[in-house]
C-alpha atoms as a PDB file:
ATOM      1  CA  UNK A   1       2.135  24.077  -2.569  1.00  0.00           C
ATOM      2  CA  UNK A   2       1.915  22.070   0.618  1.00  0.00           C
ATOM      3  CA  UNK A   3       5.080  22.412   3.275  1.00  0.00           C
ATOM      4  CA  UNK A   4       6.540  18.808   3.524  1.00  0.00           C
ATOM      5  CA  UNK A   5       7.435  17.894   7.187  1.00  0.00           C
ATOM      6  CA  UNK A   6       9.614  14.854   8.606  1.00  0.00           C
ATOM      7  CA  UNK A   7       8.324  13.530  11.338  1.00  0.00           C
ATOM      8  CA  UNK A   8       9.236   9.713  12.932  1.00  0.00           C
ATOM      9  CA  UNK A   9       7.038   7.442  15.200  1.00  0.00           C
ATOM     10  CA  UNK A  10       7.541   4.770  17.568  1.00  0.00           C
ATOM     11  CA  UNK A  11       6.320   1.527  16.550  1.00  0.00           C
ATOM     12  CA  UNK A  12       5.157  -1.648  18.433  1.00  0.00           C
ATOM     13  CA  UNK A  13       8.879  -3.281  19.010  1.00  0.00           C
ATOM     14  CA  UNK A  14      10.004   0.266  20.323  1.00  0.00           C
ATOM     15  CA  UNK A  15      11.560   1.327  16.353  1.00  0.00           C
ATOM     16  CA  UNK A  16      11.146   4.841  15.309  1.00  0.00           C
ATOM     17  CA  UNK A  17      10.052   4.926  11.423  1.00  0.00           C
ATOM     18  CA  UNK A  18      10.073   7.641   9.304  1.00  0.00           C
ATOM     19  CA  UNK A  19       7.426   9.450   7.825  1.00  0.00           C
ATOM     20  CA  UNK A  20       6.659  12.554   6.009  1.00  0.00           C
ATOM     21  CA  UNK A  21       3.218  14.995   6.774  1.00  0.00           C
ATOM     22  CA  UNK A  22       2.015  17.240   4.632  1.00  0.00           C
ATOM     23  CA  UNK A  23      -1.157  19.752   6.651  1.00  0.00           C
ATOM     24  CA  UNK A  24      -4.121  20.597   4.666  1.00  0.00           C
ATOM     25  CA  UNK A  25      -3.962  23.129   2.838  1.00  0.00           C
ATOM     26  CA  UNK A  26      -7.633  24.766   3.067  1.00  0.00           C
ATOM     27  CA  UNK A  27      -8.208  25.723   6.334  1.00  0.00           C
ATOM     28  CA  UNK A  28     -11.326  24.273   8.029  1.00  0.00           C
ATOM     29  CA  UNK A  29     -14.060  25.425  10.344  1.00  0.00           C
ATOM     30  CA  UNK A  30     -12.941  24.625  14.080  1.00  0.00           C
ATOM     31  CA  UNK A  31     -16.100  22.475  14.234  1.00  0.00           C
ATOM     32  CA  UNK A  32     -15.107  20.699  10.847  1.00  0.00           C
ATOM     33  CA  UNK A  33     -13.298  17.342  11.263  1.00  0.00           C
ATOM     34  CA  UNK A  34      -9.689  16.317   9.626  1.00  0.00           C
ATOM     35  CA  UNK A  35      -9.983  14.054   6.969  1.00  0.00           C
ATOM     36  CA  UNK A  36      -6.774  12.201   6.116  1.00  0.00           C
ATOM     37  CA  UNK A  37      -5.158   9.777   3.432  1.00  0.00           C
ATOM     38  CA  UNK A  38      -2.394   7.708   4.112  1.00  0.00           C
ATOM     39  CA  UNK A  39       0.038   6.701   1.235  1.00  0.00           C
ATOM     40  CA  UNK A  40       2.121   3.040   1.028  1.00  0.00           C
ATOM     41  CA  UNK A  41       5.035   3.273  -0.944  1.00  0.00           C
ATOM     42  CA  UNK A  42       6.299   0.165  -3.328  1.00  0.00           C
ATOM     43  CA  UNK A  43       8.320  -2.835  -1.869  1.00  0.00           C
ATOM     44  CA  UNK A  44      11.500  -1.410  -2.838  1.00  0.00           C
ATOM     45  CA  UNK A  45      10.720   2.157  -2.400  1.00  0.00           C
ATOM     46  CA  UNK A  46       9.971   4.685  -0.191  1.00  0.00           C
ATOM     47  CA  UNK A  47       7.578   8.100   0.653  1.00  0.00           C
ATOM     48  CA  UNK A  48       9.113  10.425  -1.497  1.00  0.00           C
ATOM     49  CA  UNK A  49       8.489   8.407  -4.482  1.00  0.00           C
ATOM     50  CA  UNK A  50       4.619   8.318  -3.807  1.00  0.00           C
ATOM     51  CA  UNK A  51       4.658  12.278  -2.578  1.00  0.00           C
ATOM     52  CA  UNK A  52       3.918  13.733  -6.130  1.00  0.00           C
ATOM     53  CA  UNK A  53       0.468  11.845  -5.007  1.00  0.00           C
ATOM     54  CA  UNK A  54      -0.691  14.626  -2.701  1.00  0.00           C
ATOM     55  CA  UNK A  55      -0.478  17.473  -5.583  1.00  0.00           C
ATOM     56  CA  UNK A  56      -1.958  15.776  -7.913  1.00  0.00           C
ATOM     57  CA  UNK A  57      -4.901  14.102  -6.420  1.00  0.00           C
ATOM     58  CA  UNK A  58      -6.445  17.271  -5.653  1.00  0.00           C
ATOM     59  CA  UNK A  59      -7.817  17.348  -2.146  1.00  0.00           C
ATOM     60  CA  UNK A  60      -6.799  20.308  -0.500  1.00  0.00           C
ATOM     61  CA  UNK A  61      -8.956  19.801   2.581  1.00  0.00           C
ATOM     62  CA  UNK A  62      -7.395  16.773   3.814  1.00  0.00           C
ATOM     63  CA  UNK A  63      -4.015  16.036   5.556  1.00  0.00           C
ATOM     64  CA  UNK A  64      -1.532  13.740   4.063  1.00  0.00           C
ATOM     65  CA  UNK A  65       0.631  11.345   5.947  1.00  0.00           C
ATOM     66  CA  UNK A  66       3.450   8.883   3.627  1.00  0.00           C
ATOM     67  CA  UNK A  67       6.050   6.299   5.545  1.00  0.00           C
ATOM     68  CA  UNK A  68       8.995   4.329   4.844  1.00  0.00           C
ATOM     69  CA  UNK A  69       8.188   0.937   5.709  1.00  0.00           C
ATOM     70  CA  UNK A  70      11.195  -0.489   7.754  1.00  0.00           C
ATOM     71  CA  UNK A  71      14.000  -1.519   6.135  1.00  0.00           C
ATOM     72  CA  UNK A  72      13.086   1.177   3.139  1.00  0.00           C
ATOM     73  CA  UNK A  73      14.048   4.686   2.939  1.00  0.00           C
ATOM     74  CA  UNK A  74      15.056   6.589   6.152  1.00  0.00           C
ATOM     75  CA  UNK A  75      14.027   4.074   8.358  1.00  0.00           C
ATOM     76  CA  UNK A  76      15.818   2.021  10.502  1.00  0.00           C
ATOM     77  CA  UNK A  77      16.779  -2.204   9.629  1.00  0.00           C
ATOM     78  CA  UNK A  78      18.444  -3.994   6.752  1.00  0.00           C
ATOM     79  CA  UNK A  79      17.246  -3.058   3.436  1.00  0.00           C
ATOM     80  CA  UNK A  80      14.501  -4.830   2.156  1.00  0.00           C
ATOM     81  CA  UNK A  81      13.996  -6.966   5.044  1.00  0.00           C
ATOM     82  CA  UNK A  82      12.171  -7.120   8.455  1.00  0.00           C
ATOM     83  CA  UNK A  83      11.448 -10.218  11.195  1.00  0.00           C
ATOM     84  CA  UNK A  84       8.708 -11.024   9.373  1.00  0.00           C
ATOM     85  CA  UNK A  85       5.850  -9.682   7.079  1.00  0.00           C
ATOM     86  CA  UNK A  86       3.461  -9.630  10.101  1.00  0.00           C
ATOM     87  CA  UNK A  87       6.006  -7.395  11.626  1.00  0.00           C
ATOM     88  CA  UNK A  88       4.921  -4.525   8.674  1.00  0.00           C
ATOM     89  CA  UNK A  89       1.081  -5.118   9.376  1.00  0.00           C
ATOM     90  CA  UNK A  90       1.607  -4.155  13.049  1.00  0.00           C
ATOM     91  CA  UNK A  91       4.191  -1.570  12.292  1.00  0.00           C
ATOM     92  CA  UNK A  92       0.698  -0.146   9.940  1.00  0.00           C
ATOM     93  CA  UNK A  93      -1.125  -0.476  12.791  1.00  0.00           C
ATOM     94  CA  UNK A  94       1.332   1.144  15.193  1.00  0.00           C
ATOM     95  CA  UNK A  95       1.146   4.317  12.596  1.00  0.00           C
ATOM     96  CA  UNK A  96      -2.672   4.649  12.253  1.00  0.00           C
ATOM     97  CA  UNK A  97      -2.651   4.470  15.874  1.00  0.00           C
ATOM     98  CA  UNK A  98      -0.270   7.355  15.682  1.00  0.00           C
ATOM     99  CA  UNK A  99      -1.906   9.607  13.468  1.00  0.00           C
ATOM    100  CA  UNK A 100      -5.215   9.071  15.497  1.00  0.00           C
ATOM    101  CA  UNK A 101      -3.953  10.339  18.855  1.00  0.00           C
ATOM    102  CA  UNK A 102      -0.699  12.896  17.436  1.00  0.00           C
ATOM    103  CA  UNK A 103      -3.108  14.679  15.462  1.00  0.00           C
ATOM    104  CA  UNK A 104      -6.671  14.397  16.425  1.00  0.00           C
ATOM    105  CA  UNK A 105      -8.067  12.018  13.414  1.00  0.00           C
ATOM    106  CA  UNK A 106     -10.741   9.974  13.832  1.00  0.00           C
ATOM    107  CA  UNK A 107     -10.118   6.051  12.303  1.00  0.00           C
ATOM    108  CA  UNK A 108     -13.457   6.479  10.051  1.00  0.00           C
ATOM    109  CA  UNK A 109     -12.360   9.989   8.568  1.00  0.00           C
ATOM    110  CA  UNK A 110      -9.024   8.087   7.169  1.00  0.00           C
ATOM    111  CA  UNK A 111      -8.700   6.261   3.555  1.00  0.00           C
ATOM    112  CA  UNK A 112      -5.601   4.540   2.696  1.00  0.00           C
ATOM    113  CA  UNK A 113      -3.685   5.141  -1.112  1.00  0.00           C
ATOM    114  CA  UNK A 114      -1.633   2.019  -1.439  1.00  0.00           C
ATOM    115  CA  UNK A 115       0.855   0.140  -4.273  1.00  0.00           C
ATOM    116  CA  UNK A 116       2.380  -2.870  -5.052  1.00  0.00           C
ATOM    117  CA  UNK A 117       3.943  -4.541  -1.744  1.00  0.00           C
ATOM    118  CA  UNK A 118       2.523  -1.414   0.018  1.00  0.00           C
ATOM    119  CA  UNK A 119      -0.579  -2.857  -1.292  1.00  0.00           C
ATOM    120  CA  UNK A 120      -0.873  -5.954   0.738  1.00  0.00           C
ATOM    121  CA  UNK A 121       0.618  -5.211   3.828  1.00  0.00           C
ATOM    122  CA  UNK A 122      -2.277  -2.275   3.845  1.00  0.00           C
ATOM    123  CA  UNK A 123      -4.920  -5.402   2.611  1.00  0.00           C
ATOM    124  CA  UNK A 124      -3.241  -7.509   5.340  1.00  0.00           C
ATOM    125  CA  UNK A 125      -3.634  -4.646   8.009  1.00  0.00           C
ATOM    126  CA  UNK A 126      -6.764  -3.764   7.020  1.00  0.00           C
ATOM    127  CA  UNK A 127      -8.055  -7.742   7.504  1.00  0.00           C
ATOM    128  CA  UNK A 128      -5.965  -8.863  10.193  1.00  0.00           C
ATOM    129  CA  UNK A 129      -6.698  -5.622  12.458  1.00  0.00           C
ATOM    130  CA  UNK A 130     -10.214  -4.394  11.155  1.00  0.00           C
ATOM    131  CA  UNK A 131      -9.585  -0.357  11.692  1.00  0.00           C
ATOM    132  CA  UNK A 132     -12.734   1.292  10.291  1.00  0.00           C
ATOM    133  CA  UNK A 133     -11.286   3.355   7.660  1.00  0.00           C
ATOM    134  CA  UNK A 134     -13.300   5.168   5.157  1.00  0.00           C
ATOM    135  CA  UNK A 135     -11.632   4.126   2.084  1.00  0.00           C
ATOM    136  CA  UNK A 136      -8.727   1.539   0.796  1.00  0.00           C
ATOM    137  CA  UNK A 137      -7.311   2.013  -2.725  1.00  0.00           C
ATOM    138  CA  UNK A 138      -5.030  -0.914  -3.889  1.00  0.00           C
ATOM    139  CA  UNK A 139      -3.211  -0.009  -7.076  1.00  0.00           C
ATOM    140  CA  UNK A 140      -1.252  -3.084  -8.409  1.00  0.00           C
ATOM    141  CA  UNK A 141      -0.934  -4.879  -5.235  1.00  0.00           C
ATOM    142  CA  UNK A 142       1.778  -7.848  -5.547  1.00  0.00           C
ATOM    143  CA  UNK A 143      -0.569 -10.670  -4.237  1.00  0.00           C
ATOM    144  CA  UNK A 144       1.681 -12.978  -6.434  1.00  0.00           C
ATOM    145  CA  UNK A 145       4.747 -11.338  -8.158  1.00  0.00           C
ATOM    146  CA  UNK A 146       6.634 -12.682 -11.464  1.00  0.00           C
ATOM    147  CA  UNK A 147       9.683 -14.487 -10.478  1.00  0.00           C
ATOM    148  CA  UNK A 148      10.444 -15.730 -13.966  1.00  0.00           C
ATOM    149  CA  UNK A 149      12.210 -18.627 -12.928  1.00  0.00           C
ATOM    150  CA  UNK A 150      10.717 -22.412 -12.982  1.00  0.00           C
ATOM    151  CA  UNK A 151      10.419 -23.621  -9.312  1.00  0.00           C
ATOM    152  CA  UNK A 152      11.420 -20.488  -7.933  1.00  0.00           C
ATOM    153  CA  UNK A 153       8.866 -20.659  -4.699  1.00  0.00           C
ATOM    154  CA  UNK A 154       9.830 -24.183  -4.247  1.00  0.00           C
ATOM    155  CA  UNK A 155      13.708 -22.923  -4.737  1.00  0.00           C
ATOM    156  CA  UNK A 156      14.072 -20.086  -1.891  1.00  0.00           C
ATOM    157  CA  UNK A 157      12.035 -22.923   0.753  1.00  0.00           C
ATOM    158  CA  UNK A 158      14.624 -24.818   0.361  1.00  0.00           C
ATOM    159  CA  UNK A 159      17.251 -21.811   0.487  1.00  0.00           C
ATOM    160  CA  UNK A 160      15.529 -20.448   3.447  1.00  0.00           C
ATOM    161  CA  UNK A 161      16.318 -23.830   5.425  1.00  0.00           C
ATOM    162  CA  UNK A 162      20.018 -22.721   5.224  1.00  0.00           C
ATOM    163  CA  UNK A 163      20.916 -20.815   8.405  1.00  0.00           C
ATOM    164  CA  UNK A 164      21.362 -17.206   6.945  1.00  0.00           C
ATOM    165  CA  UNK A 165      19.561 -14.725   5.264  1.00  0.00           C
ATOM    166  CA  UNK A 166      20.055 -14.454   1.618  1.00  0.00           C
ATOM    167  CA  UNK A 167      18.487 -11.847  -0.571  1.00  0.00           C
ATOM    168  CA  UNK A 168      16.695 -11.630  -4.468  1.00  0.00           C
ATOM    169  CA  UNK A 169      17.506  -8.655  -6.453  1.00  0.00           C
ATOM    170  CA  UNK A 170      15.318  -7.003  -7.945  1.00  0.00           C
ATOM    171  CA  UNK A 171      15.269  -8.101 -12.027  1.00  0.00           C
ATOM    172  CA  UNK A 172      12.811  -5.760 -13.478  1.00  0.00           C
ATOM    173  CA  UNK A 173      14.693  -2.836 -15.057  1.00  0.00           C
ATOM    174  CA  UNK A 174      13.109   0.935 -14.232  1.00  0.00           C
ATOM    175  CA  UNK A 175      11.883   0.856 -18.303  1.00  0.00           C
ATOM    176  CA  UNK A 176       9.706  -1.859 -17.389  1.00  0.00           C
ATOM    177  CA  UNK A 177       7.542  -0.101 -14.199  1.00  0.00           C
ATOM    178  CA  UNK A 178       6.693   2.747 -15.992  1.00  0.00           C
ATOM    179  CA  UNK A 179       6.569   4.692 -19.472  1.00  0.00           C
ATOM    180  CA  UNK A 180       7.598   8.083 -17.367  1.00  0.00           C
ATOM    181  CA  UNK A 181      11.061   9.104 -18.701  1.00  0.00           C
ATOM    182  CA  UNK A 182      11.678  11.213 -15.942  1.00  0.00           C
ATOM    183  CA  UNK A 183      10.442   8.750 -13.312  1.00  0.00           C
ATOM    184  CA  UNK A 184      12.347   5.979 -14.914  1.00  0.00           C
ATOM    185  CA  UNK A 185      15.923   7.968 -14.650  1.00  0.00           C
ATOM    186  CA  UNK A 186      15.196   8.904 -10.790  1.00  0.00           C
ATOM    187  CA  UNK A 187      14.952   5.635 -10.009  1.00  0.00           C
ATOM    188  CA  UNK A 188      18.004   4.484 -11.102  1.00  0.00           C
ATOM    189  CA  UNK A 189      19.978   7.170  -9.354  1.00  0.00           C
ATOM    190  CA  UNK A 190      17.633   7.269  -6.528  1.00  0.00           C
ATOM    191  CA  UNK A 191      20.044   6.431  -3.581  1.00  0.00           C
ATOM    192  CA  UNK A 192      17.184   5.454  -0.771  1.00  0.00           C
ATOM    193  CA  UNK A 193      15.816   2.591  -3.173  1.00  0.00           C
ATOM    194  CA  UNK A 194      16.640  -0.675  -2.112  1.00  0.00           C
ATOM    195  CA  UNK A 195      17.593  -3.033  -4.667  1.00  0.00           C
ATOM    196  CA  UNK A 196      17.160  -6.368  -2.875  1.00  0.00           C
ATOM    197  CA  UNK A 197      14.463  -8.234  -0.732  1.00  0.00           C
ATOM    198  CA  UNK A 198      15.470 -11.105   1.607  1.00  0.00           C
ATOM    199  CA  UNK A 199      14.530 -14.506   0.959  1.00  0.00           C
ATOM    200  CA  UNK A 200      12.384 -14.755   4.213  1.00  0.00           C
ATOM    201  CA  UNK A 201      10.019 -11.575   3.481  1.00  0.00           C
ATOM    202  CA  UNK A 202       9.340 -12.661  -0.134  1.00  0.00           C
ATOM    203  CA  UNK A 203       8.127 -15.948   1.035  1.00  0.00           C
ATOM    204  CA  UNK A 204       6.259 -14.284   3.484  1.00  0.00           C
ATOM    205  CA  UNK A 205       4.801 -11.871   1.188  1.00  0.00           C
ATOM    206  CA  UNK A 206       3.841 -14.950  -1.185  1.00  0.00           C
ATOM    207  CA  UNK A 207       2.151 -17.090   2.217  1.00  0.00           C
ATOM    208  CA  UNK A 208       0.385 -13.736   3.254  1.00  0.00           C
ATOM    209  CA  UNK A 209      -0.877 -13.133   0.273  1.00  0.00           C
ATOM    210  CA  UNK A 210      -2.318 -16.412  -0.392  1.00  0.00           C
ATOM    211  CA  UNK A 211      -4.206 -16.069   3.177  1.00  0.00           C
ATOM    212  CA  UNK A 212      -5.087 -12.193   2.356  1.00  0.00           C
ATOM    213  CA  UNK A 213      -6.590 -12.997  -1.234  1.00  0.00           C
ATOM    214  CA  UNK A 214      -8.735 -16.558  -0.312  1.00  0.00           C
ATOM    215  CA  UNK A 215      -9.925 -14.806   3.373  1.00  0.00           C
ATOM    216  CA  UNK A 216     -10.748 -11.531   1.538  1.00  0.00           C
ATOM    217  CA  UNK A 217     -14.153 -11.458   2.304  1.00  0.00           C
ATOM    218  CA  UNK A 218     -13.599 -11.088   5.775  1.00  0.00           C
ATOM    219  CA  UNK A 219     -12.774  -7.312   4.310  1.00  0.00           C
ATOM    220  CA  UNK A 220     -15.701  -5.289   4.828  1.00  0.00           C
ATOM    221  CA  UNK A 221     -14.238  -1.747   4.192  1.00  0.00           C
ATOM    222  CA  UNK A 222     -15.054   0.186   1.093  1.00  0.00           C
ATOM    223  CA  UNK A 223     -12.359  -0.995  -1.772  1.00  0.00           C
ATOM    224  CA  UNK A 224     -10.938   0.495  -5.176  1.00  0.00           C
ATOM    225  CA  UNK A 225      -8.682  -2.040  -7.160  1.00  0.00           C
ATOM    226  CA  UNK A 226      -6.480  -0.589  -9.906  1.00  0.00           C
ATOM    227  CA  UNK A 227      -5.089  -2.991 -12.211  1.00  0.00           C
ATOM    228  CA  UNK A 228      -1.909  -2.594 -14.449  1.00  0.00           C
ATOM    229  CA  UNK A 229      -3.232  -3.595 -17.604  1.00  0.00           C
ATOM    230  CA  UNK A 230       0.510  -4.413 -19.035  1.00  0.00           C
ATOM    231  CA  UNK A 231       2.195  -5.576 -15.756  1.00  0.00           C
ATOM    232  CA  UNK A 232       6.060  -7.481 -15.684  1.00  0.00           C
ATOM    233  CA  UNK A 233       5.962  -7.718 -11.994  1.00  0.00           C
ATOM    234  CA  UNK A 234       3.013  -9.036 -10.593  1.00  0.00           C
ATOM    235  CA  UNK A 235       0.097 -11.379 -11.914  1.00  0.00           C
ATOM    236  CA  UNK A 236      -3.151 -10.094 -12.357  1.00  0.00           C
ATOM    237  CA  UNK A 237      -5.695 -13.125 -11.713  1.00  0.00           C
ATOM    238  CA  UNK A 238      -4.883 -12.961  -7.638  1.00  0.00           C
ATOM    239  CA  UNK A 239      -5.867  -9.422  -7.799  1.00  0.00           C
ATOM    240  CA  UNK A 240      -8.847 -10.345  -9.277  1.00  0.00           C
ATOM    241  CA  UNK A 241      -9.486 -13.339  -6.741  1.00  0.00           C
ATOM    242  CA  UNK A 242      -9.031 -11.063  -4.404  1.00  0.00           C
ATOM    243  CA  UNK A 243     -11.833  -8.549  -5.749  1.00  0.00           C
ATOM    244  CA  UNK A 244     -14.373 -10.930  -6.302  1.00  0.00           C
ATOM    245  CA  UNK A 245     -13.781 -12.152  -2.773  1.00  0.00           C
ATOM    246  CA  UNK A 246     -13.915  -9.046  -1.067  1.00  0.00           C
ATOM    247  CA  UNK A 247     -17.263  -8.465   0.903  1.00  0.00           C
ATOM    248  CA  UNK A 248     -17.343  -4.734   0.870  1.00  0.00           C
ATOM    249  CA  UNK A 249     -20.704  -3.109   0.035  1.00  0.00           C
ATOM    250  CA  UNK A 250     -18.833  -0.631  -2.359  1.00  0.00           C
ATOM    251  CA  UNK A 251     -16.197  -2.025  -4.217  1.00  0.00           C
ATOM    252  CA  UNK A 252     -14.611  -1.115  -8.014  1.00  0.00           C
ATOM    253  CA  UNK A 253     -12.137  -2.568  -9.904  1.00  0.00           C
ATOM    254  CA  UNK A 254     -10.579  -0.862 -12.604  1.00  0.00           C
ATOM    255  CA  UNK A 255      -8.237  -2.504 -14.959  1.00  0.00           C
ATOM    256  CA  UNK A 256      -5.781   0.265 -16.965  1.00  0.00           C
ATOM    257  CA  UNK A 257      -4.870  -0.548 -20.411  1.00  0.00           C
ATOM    258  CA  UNK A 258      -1.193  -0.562 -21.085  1.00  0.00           C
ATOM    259  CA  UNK A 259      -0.381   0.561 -17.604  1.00  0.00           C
ATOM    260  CA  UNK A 260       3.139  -0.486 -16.213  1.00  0.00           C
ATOM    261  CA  UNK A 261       3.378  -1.732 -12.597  1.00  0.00           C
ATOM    262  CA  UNK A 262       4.250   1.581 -11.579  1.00  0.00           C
ATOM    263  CA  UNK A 263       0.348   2.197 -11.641  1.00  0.00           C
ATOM    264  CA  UNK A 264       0.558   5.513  -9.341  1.00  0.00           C
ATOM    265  CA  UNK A 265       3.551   7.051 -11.514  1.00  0.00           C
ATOM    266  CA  UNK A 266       2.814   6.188 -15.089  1.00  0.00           C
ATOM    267  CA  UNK A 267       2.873   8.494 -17.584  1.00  0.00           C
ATOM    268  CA  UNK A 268      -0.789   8.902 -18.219  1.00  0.00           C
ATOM    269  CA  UNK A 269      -1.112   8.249 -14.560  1.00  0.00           C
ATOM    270  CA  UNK A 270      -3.681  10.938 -13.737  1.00  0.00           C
ATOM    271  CA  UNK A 271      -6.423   8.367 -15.197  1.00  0.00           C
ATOM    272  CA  UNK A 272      -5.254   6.261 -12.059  1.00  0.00           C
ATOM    273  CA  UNK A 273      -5.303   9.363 -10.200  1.00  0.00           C
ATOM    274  CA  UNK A 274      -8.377  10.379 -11.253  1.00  0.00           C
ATOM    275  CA  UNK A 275     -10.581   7.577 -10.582  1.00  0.00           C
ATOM    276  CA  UNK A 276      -8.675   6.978  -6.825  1.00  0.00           C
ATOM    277  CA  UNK A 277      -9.988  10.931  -5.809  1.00  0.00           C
ATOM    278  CA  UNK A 278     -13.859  10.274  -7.235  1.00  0.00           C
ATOM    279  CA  UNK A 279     -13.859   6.895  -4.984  1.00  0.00           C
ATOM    280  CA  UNK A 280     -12.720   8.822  -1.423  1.00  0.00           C
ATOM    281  CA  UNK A 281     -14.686  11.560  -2.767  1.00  0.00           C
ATOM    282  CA  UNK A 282     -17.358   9.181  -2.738  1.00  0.00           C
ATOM    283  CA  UNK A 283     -16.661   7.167   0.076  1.00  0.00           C
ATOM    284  CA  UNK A 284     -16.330  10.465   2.308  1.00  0.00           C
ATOM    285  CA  UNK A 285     -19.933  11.788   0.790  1.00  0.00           C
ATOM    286  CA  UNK A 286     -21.439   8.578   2.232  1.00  0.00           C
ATOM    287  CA  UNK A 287     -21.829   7.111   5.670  1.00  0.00           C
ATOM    288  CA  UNK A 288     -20.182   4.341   7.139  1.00  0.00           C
ATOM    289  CA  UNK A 289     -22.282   1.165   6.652  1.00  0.00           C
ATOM    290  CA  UNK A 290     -21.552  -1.178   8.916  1.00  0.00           C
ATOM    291  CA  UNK A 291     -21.462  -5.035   7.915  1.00  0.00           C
ATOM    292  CA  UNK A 292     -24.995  -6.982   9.016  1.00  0.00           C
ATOM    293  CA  UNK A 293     -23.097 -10.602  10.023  1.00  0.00           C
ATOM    294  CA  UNK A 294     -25.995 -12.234  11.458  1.00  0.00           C
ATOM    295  CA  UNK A 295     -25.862 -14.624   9.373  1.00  0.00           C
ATOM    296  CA  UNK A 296     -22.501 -14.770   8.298  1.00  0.00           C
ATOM    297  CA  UNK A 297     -21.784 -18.825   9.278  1.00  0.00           C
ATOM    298  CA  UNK A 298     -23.488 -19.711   6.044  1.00  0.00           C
ATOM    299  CA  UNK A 299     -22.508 -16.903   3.416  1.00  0.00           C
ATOM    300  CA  UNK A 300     -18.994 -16.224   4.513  1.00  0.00           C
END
């Protein structure tokens, strides 16, 4: 087992955040270079609910670094809210920059194991800042989630014009992100998730997205989608979009048949699990190609 270590980091507005570390656990030649994966927890989340992750994907050489996004977790700012979604891009960018100079990682010997909200601000860090990562796996990212109610964009505009910060709830019962009894019951007595999500970052999260999933082939890095086959939270044809627009040499989409949103902790999640360790396997087995955009003014 690996010995769990939390650690904090300051990020671009001067915040520490919280993160946890977990060291490899095979040790290395001297003249062997750290390989690292970074986990994004769900919007409402935080790290330790993505930890069981680093068991079970089953690659004892690398190091494994997990954060609570602000305002999630033990980090600092109102739950489920921040200035603004570009705020959690650059706080992304503020920890790869960490992890490169605190422990000696090089950018292209990093992939990135992200879900659901988690999921796009790593696709919007990953396009808006260009680091040259080995590997990104998106599981269920929430490029357009299920409000349920008619008008409900429209709606919280028109809320948001009011002078104070209101907040949605969070409507989708624990039953309904996964078929894991046991990971059902923690989260409802889990007392670090946050149950609501202002106003402001939701329509954030929707505008980003938009931008994120019609600019996506302006994404060049190597790309796993894994799609929820039976999601209640988010829709599945923006992921999709968003995969067909991507311009990465390797990409794979994978779409998992009765699979809650909850794609990383589902019951019969190691098939998730599974298919995420073969593509950094992969990705790490092969060098980086770099993208020929010579003549990228007429094909993209």
């Amino acid at each position: 087992m690996r010995t769990e270590k939390a650690c904090s980091f300051v990020s671009h507005d001067g915040t520490a955040l919280f993160y946890r570390h977990w060291d490899a656990l095979e040790k290395q030649p001297e003249t062997a270079e750290k390989k690292a994966i970074i986990l994004f927890h769900r919007g409402h989340e935080h790290s330790g609910r993505i930890a069981h992750v680093v068991e079970e994907i089953n690659l004892p050489d690398y190091e494994f670094f997990a954060w609570d996004a602000r305002g999630c977790g033990e980090s600092p700012g109102e739950r489920g809210d921040a200035p603004n979604f570009a705020f959690l891009s650059h706080d992304a960018e503020a920890f790869f920059q960490h992890i490169q100079k605190h422990y000696g990682i090089k950018a292209e010997n990093i992939a990135v194991i992200a879900q659901s909200v988690g999921a796009v601000i790593a696709a919007t860090w990953v396009h808006d800042y260009v680091p040259n990562i080995r590997a990104l796996v998106l599981a269920s990212p929430a490029f357009r989630v299920k409000l349920y109610v008619p008008f409900a964009i429209p709606g919280l505009r028109l809320l948001s014009n009011i002078p104070a910060n209101f907040f949605v709830h969070r409507y989708v019962t624990a039953r309904f992100f996964t078929h894991d009894e046991k990971r059902q019951a923690s989260f409802k007595t889990d007392p670090l998730i946050a149950r609501p999500i202002s106003t402001k970052i939701l329509l954030d999260l929707f505008d980003t997205s938009k931008r994120i999933v019609a600019d996506a082939q302006a994404i060049h890095v190597p790309t796993q989608l894994l799609i929820s086959g039976s999601d209640y939270v988010v829709r599945r044809k923006p992921q999709e979009l968003f995969f067909n627009n991507l311009s990465s040499h390797t990409k794979e989409m994978h779409v998992l048949k009765g699979f809650y949103h909850d794609t990383l902790g589902e019951k019969e999640r190691h098939t998730a699990i599974i298919k995420a360790r073969s593509f950094i396997k992969n990705a790490f087995a092969n060098p980086i190609k770099a993208p020929t955009l010579l003549t990228a003014d007429q094909s993209g």
